[in-house]
Structure formats: C-alpha cells, structure tokens
N, C-alpha and C. Protein backbone atom coordinates (compact mmCIF):
# COMPACT_ATOMS: atom_id res chain seq x y z
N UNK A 1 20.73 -20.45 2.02
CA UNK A 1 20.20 -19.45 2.94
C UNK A 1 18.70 -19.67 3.09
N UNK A 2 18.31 -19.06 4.28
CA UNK A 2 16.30 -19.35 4.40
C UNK A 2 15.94 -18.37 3.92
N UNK A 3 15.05 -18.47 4.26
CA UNK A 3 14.22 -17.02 3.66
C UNK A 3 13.21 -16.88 4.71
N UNK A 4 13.28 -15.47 5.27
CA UNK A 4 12.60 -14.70 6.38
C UNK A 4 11.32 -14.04 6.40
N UNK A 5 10.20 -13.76 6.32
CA UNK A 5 8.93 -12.99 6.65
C UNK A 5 9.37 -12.36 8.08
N UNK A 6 9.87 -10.56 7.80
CA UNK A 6 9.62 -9.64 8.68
C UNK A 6 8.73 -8.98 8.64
N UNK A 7 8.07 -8.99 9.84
CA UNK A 7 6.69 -7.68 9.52
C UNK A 7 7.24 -6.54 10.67
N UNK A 8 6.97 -5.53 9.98
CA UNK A 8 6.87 -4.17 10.49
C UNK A 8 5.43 -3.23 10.34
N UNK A 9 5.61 -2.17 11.74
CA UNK A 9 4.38 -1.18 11.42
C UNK A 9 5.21 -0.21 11.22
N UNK A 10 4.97 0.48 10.76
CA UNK A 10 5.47 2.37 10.48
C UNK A 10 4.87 3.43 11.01
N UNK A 11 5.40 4.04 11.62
CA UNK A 11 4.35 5.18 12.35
C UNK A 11 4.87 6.59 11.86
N UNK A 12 3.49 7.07 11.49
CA UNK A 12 3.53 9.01 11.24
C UNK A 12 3.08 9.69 11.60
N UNK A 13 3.29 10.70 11.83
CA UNK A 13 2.92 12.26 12.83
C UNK A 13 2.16 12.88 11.37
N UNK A 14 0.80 13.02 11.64
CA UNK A 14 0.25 13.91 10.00
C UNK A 14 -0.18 15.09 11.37
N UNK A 15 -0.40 16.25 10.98
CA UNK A 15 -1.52 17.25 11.48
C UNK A 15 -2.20 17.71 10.00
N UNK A 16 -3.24 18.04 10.71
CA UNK A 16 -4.42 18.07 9.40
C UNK A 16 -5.21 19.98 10.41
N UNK A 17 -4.98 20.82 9.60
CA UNK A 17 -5.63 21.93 10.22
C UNK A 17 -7.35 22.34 9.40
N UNK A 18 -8.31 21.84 10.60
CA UNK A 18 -9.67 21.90 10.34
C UNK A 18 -10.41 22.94 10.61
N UNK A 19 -11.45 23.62 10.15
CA UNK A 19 -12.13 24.44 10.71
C UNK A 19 -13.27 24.05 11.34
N UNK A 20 -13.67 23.71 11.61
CA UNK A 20 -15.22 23.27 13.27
C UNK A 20 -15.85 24.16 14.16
N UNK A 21 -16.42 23.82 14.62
CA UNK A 21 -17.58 24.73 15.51
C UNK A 21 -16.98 23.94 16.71
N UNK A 22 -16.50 22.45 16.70
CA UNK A 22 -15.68 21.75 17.67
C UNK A 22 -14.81 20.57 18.00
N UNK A 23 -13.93 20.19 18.86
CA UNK A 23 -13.18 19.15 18.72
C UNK A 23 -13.73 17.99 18.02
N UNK A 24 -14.83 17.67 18.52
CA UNK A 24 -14.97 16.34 18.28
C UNK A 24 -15.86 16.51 16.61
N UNK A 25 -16.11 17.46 15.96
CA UNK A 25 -16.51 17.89 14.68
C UNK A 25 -15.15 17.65 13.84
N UNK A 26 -14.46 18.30 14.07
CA UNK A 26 -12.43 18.22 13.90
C UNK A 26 -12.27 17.12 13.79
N UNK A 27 -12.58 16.35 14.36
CA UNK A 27 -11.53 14.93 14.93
C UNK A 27 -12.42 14.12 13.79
N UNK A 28 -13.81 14.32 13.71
CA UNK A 28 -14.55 13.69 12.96
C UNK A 28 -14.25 13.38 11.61
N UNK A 29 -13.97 15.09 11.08
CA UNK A 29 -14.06 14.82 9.64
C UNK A 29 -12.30 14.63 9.33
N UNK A 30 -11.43 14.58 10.55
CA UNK A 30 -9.66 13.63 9.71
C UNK A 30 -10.49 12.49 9.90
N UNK A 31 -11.15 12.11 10.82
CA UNK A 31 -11.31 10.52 10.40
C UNK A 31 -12.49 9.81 9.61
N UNK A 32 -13.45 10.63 9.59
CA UNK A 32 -14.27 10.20 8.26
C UNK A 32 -14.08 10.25 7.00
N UNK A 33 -12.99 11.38 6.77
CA UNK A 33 -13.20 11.70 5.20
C UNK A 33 -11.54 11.66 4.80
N UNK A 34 -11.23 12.11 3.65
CA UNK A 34 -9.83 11.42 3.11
C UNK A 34 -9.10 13.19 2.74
N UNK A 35 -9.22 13.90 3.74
CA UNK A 35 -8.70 15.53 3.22
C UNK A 35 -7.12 15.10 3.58
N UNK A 36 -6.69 16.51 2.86
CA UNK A 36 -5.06 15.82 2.91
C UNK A 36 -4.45 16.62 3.82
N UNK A 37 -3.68 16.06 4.06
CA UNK A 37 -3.05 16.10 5.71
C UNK A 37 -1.78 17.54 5.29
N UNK A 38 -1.64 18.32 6.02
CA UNK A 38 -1.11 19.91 5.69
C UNK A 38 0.46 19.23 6.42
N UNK A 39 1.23 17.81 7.14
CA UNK A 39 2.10 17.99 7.61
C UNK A 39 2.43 16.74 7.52
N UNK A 40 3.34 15.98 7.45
CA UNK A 40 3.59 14.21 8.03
C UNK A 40 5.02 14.30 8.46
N UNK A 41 5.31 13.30 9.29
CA UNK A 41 6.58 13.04 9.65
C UNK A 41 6.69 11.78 10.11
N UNK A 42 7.50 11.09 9.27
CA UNK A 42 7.78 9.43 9.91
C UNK A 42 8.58 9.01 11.37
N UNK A 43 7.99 8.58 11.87
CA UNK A 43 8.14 8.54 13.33
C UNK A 43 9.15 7.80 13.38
N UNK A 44 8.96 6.27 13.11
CA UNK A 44 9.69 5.27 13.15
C UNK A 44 9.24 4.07 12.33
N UNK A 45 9.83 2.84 12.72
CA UNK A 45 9.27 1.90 12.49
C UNK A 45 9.99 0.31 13.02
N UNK A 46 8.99 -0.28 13.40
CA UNK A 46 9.03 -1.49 14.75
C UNK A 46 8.84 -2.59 14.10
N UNK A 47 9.51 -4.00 13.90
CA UNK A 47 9.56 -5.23 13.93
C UNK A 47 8.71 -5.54 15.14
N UNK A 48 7.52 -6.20 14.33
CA UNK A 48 7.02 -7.50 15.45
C UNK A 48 7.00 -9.03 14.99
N UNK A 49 7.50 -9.47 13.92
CA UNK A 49 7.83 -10.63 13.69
C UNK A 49 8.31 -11.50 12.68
N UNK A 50 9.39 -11.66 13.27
CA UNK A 50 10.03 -12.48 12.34
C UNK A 50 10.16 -14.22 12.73
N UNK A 51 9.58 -14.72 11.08
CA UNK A 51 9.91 -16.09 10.89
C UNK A 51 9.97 -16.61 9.72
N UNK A 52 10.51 -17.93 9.87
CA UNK A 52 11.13 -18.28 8.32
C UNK A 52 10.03 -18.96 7.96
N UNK A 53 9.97 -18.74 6.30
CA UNK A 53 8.77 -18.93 5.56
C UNK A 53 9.57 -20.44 4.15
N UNK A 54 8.22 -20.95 3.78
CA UNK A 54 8.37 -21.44 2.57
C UNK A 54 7.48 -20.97 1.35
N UNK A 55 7.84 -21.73 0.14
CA UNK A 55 6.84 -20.91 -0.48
C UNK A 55 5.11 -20.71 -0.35
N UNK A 56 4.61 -21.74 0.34
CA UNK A 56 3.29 -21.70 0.41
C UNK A 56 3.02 -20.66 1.59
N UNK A 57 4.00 -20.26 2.82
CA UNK A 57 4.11 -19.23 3.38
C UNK A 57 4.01 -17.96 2.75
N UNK A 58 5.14 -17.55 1.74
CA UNK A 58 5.43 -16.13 0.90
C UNK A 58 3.74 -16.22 0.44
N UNK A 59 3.11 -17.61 -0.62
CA UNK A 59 1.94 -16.85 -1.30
C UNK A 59 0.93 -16.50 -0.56
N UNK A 60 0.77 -17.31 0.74
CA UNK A 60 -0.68 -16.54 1.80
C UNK A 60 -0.06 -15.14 2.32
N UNK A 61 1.03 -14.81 2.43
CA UNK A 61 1.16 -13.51 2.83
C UNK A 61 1.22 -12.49 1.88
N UNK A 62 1.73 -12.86 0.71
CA UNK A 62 1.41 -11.76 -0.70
C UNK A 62 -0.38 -11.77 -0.69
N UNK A 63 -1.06 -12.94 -1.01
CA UNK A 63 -2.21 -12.97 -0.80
C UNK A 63 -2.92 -12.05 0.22
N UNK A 64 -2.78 -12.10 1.70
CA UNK A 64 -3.19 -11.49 2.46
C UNK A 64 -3.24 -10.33 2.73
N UNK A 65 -2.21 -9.88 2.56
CA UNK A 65 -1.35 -8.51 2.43
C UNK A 65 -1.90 -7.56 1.20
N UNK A 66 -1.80 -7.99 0.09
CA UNK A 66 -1.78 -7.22 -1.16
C UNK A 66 -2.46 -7.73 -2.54
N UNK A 67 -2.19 -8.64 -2.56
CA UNK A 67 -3.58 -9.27 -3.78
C UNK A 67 -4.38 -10.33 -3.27
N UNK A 68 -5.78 -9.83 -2.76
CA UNK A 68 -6.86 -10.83 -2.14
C UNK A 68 -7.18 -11.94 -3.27
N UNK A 69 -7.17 -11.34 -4.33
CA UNK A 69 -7.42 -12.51 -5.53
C UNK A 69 -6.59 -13.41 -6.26
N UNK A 70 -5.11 -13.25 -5.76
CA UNK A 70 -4.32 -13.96 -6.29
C UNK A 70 -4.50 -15.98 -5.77
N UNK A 71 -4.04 -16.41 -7.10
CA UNK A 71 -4.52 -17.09 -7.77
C UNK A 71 -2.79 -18.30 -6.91
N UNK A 72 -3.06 -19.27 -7.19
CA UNK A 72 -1.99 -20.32 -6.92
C UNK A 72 -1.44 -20.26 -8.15
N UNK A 73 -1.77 -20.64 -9.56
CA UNK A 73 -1.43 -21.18 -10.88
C UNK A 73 -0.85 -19.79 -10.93
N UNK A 74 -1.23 -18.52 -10.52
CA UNK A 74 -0.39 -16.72 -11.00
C UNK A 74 0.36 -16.65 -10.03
N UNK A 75 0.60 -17.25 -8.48
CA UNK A 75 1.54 -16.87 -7.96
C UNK A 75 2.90 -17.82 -8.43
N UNK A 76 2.40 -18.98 -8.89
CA UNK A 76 3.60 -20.33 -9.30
C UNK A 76 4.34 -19.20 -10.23
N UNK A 77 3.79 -18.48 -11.54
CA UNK A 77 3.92 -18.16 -12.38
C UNK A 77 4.65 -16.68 -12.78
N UNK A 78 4.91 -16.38 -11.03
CA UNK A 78 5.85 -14.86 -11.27
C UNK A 78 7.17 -15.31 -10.34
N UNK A 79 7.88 -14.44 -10.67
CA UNK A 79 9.27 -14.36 -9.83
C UNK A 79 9.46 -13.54 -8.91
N UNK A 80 8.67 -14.20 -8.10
CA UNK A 80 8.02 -12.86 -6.75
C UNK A 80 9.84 -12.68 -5.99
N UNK A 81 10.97 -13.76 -5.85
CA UNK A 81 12.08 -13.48 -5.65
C UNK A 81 13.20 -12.54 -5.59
N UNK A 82 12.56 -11.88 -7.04
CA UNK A 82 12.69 -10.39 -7.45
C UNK A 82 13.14 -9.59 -6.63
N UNK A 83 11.83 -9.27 -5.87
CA UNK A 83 11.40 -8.61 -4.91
C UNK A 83 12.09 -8.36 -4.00
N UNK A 84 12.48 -9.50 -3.48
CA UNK A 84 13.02 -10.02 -2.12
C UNK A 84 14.67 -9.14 -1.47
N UNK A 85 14.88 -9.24 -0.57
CA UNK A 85 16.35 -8.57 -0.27
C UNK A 85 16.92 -9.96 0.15
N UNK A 86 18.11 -9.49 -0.30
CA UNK A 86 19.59 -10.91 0.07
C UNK A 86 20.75 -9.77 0.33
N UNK A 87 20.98 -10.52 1.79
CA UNK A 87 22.38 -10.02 2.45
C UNK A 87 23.60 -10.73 1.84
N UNK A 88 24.48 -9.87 1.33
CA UNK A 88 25.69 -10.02 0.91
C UNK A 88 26.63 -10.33 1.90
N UNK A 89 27.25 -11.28 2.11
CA UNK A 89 27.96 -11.83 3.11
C UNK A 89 29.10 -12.17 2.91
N UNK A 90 29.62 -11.63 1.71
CA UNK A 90 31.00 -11.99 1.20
C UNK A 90 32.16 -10.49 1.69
N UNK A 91 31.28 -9.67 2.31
CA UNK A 91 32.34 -8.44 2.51
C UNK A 91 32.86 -8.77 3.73
C-alpha cells in the first residue's frame, strides 16, 4: 500500500462576548489578546490536498507542521508509523 499526506483546514464558529466603548475596540481585543471564547462550534472540515509521500516527504511535513527542530538522526529514530491510519480492506 502507499502512503498518503492529506491536509485539511477545520473551521469554528467561537463568539467571544466583549465589553467596548466600540466595534472595532471589540474586534480588537478577540484578536489581540488570548480571552476565552464564551461559545465554539465546529463547522466543518475541507481536504485541500492529497498526495503520496515517502519518507523524506512524512519528515519535512512533521518538521514543518509540528517540530521546527526536529532532527533527521530523531526522526530515523521514532516510529512515527504509529501514528498513521491504515484502511482495513479485508471486510
């Protein structure tokens, strides 16, 4: 079997209820500052691309994605496979 790199975005509905003198004061501080959101709801979530990878593929995208400092000799060195999903195709 190959092995696939899907990427997806996820989208959520948060409302965040602020007090302000005005909109754009409101709008300011959900997006300047890290207050916690009073609502969320997962919208969905969208495939924009899929393609088949090898391993020097999987480590720039673990790399890129999630550990900027990972190492070649530490990625050789885990069983990132683990991880991975495999379709059962025997049913």
């Amino acid at each position: 079997m190959k092995l696939f790199a899907v990427e997806t975005v996820s989208m959520f509905r948060h409302v965040y209820f602020v007090y302000a003198k005005n909109e754009s004061d409101a709008s300011d501080e959900v997006v300047c500052n890290e207050d916690a959101n009073y609502f969320q709801k997962h919208i969905g979530e969208e495939i924009f691309s899929v393609r088949p990878v090898v391993g020097k593929d999987v480590y720039e995208i673990i790399k890129d994605t999630e550990q900027p400092d990972l190492d070649v000799e530490t990625f050789l060195l885990k069983d990132w496979a683990r991880g991975f999903n495999w379709i059962d195709y025997s049913n």
